[in-house]
Protein backbone atom coordinates (compact mmCIF):
# COMPACT_ATOMS: atom_id res chain seq x y z
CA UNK A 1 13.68 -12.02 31.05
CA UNK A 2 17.10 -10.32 30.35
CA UNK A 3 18.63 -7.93 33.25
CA UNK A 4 17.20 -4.16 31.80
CA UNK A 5 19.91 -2.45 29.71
CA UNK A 6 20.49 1.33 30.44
CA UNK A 7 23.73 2.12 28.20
CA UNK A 8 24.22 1.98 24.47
CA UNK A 9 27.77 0.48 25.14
CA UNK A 10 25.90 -2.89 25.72
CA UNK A 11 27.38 -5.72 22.94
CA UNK A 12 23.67 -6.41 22.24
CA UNK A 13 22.74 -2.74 21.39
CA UNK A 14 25.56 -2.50 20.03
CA UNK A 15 25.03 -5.66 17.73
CA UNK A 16 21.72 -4.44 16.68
CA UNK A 17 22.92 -1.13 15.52
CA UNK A 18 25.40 -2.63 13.46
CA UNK A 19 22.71 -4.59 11.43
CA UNK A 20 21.70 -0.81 10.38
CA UNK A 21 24.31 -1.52 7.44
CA UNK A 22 24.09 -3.02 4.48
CA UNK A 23 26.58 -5.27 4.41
CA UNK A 24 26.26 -6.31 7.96
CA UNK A 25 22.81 -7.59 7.38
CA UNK A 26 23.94 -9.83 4.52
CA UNK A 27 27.14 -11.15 6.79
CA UNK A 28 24.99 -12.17 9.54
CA UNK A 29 21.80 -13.15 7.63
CA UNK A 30 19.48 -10.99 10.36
CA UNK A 31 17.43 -7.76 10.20
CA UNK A 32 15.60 -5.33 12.39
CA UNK A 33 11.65 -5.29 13.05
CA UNK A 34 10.59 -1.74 14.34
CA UNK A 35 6.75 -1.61 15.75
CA UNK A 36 4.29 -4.41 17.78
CA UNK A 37 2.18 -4.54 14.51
CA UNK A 38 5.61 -5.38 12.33
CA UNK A 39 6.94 -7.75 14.45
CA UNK A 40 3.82 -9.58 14.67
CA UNK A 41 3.25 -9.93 11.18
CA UNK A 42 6.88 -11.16 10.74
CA UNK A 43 5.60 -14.11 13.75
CA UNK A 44 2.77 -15.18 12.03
CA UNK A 45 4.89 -15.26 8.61
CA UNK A 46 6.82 -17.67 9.85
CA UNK A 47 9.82 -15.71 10.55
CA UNK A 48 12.36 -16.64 13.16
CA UNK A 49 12.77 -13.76 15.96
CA UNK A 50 15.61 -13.26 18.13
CA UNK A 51 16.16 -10.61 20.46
CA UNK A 52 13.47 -8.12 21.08
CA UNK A 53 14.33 -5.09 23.14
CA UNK A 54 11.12 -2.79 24.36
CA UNK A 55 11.43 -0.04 26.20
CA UNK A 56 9.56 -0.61 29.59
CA UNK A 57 8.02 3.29 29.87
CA UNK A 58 6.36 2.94 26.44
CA UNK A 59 4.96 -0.52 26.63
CA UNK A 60 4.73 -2.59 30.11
CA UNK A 61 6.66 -6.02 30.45
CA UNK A 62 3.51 -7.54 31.86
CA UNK A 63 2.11 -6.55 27.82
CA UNK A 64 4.76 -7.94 25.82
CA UNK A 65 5.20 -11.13 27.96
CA UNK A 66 1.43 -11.51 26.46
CA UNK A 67 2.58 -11.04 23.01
CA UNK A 68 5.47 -13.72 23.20
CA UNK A 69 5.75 -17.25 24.68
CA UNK A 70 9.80 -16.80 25.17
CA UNK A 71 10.72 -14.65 28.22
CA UNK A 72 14.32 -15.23 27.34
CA UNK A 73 13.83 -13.37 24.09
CA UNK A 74 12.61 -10.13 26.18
CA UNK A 75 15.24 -7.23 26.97
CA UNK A 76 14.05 -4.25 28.90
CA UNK A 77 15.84 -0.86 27.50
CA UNK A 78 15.91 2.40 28.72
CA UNK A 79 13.76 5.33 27.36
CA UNK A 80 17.63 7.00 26.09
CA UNK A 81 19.21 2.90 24.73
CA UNK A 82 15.44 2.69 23.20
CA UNK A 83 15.42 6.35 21.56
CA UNK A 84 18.56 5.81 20.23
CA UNK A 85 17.65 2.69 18.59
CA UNK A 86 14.15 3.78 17.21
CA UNK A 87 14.03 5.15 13.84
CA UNK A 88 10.23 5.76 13.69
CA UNK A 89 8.25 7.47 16.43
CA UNK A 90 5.34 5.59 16.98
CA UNK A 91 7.44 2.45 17.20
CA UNK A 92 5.22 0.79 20.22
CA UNK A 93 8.49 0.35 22.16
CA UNK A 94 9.46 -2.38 20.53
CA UNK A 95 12.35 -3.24 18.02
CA UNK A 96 13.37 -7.49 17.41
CA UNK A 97 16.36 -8.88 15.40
CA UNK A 98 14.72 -11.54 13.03
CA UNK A 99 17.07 -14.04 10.45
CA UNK A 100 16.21 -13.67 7.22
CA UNK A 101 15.01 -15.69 4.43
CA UNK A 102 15.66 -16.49 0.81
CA UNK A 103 13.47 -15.10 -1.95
CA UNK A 104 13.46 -17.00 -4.94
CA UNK A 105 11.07 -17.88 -8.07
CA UNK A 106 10.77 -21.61 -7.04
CA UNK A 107 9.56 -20.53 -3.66
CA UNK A 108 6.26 -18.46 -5.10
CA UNK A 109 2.90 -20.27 -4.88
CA UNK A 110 0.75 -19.29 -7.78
CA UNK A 111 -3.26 -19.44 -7.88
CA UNK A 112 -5.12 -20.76 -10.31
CA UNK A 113 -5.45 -17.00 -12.06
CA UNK A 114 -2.33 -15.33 -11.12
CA UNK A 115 -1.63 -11.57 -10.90
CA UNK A 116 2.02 -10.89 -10.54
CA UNK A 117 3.70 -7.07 -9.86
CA UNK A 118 7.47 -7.61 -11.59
CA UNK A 119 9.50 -4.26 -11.34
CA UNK A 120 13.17 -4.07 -13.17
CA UNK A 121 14.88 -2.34 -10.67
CA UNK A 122 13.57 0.09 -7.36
CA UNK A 123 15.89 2.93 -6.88
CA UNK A 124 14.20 3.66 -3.35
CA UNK A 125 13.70 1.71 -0.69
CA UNK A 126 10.52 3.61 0.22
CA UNK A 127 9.11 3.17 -3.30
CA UNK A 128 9.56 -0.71 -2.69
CA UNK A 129 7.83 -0.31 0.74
CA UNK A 130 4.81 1.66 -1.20
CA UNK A 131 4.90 -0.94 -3.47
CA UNK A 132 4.46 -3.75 -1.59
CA UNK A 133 1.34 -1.96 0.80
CA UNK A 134 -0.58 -1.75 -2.87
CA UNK A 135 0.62 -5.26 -3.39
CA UNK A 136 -1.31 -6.50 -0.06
CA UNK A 137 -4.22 -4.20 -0.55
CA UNK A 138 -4.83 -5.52 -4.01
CA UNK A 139 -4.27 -9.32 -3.16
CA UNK A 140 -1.87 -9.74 -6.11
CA UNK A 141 0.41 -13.34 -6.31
CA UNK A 142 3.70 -12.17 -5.87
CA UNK A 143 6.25 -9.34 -6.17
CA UNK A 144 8.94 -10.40 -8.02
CA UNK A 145 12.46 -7.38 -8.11
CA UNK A 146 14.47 -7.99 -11.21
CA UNK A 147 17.71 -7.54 -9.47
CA UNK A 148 19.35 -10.54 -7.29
CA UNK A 149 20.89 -7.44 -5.55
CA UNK A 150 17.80 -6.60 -3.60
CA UNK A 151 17.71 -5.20 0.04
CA UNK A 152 14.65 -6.43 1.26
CA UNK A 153 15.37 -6.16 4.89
CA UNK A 154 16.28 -2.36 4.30
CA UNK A 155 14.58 -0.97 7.40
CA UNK A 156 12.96 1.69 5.01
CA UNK A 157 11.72 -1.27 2.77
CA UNK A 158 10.36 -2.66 6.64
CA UNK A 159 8.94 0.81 7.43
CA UNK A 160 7.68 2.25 4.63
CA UNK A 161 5.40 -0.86 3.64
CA UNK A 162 3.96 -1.33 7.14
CA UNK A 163 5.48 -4.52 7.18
CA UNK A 164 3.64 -5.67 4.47
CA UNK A 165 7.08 -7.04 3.36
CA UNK A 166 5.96 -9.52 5.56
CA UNK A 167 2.23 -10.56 4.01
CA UNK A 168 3.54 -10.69 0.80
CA UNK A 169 5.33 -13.70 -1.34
CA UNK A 170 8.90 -11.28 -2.92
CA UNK A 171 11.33 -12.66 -4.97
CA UNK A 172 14.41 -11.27 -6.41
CA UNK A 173 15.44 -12.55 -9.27
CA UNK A 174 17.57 -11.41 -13.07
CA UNK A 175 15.26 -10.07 -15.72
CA UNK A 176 16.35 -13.40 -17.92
CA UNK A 177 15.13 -15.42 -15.21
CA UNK A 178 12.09 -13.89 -14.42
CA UNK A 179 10.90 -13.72 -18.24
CA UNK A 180 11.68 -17.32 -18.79
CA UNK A 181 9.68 -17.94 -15.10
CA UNK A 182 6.67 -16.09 -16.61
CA UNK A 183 6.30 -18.23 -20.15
CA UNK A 184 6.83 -20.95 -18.30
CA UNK A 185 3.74 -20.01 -16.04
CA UNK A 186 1.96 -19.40 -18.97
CA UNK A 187 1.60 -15.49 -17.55
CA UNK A 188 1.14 -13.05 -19.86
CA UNK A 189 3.49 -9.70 -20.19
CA UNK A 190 2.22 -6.11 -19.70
CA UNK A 191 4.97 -3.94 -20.06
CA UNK A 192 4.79 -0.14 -18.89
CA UNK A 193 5.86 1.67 -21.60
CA UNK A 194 5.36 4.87 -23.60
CA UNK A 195 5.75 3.95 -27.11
CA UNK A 196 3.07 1.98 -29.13
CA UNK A 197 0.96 1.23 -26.12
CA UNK A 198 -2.59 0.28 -25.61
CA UNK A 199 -4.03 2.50 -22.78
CA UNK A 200 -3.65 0.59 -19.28
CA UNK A 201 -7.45 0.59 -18.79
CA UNK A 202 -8.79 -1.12 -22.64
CA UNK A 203 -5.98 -3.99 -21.68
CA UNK A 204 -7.57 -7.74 -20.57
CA UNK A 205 -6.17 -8.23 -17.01
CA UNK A 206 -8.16 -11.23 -16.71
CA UNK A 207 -5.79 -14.10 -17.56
CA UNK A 208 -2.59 -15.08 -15.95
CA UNK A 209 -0.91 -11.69 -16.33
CA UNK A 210 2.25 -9.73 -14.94
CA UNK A 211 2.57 -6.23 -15.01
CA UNK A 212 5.69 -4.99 -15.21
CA UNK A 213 7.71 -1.55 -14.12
CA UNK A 214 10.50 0.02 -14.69
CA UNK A 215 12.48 2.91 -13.10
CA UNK A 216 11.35 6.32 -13.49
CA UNK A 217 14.18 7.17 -14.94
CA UNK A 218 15.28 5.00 -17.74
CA UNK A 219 12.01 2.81 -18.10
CA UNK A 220 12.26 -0.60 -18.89
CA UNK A 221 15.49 -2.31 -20.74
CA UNK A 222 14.67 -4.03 -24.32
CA UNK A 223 15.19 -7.39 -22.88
CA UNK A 224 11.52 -6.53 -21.51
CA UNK A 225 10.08 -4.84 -24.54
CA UNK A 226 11.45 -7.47 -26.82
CA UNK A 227 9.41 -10.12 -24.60
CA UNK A 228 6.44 -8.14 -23.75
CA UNK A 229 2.95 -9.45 -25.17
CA UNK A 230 1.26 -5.85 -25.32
CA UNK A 231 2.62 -2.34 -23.67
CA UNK A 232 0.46 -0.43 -22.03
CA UNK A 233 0.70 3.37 -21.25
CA UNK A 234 -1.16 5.61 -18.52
CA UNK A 235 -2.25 8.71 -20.26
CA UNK A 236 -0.36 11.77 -18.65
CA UNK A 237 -2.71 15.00 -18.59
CA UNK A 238 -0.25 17.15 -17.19
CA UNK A 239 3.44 18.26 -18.32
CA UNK A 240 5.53 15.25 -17.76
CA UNK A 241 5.52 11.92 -18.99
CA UNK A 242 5.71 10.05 -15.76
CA UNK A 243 4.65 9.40 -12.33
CA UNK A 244 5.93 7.90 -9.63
CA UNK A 245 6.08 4.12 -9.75
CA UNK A 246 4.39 3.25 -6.42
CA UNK A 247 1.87 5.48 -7.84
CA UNK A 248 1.71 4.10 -11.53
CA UNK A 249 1.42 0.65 -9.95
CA UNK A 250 -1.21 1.28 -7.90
CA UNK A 251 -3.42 2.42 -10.69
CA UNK A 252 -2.51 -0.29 -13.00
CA UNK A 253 -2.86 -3.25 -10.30
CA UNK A 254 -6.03 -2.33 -9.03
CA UNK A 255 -7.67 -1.53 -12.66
CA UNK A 256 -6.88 -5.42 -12.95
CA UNK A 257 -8.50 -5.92 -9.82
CA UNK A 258 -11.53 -4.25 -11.04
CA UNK A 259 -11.19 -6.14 -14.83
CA UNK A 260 -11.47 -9.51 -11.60
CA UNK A 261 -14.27 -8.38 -9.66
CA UNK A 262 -11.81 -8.07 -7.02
CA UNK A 263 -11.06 -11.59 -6.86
């Protein structure tokens, strides 16, 4: 186990803070895990962890030695190096650098019946986090993002889904790519949308089928429509014509569930 760290001038805190950008995360290929439960499911996903700092007044050494077989991978911080690391509150006291991994189409295992989430864009990383703690409760396939561009390792993506990023198959992919994925699959194409749609709930979940989202904004592009094999539409009882999209997928996903027998 590492000497205990009690200043924030330290390279290593100082390495992990950097990885709080953007760009810094895609240079180095790594990520930050906030919370015991987190970084365990990232372990038992297979993930590779590096570093992981705790802070010895929240959680005991003795503790996390029990969690990990690597000693050298333990760093004891300070309660003021931990708090200035620590996003959430209820972190545990720990926080681990993990490398990342690709997420492509060719990667995603399919079942026999497959239920796939696709959404066109996600203009919030919690939204995506939302997303993907319906995707886990409901047991679907895969998430697939129609934009190569995606942030998955975002720590709000990390935070807001409970780690569920991490339970999960994800794939980011271009809208082209994804469609062509799909036919190939022999999935069919539900497309959210609010013109000459079937209502979400009279539509046959119960072959091979993707359900697919747009942004709450602009909807989905025509490169979607054009390919879609029915659209479906939650009816709005109120004044607007939307919700939000971690909410509208949670209603259509698990209305296919149900349309399964939860299976």
């Amino acid at each position: 186990m590492h000497f205990k760290i009690t200043s924030t001038q330290n390279p290593k805190v100082k390495s992990l803070l950097a990885l709080e950008k953007p760009r810094e995360r895609r240079k180095q290929q790594l990520f930050v895990i906030e919370g015991k439960k987190e970084i365990g499911l990232a372990l038992e996903a297979g993930y590779k962890i590096g570093n992981i700092f705790f802070c010895d007044e929240i959680i005991s050494a003795e503790e996390v030695s029990k969690l990990f077989n690597d000693d050298k991978l333990l760093i004891p911080v300070s309660k003021d190096v931990f708090d200035k690391l620590a996003v959430r509150e209820n972190s545990g006291g720990m926080i681990a650098v993990a490398e990342q991994k690709l997420h492509t189409l060719d990667q995603i295992t399919l079942s026999n019946n497959p239920l796939v989430l696709v959404l066109e864009s996600v203009e919030k990383p919690g939204n995506l986090g939302a997303i993907l703690r319906t995707a886990d409760a409901s047991g679907v396939d895969a998430v697939i993002i129609c934009d190569p561009q995606t942030d998955f390792y975002n720590p709000n993506v990390i935070r807001s889904s409970i780690g569920c990023i991490f339970t999960k198959q994800v794939a980011a992919a271009t809208s082209e790519e994804t469609i062509n994925w799909l036919k190939k699959n022999n999935i069919r194409i539900y497309c959210t949308y609010l013109k000459a749609s079937k209502l979400y709930h009279l539509t046959d979940y119960t072959q091979p089928s993707a359900i697919v989202m747009g942004t709450e904004a602009t909807g989905l592009s025509d490169t979607w429509v054009k390919n879609s094999d029915a659209n479906i539409i939650i009816p709005m009882q109120g004044k607007i014509d939307s919700m939000n999209v971690s909410t509208a997928a949670a209603v259509v996903v698990f209305e296919a569930k149900r349309q399964r027998g939860f299976n």
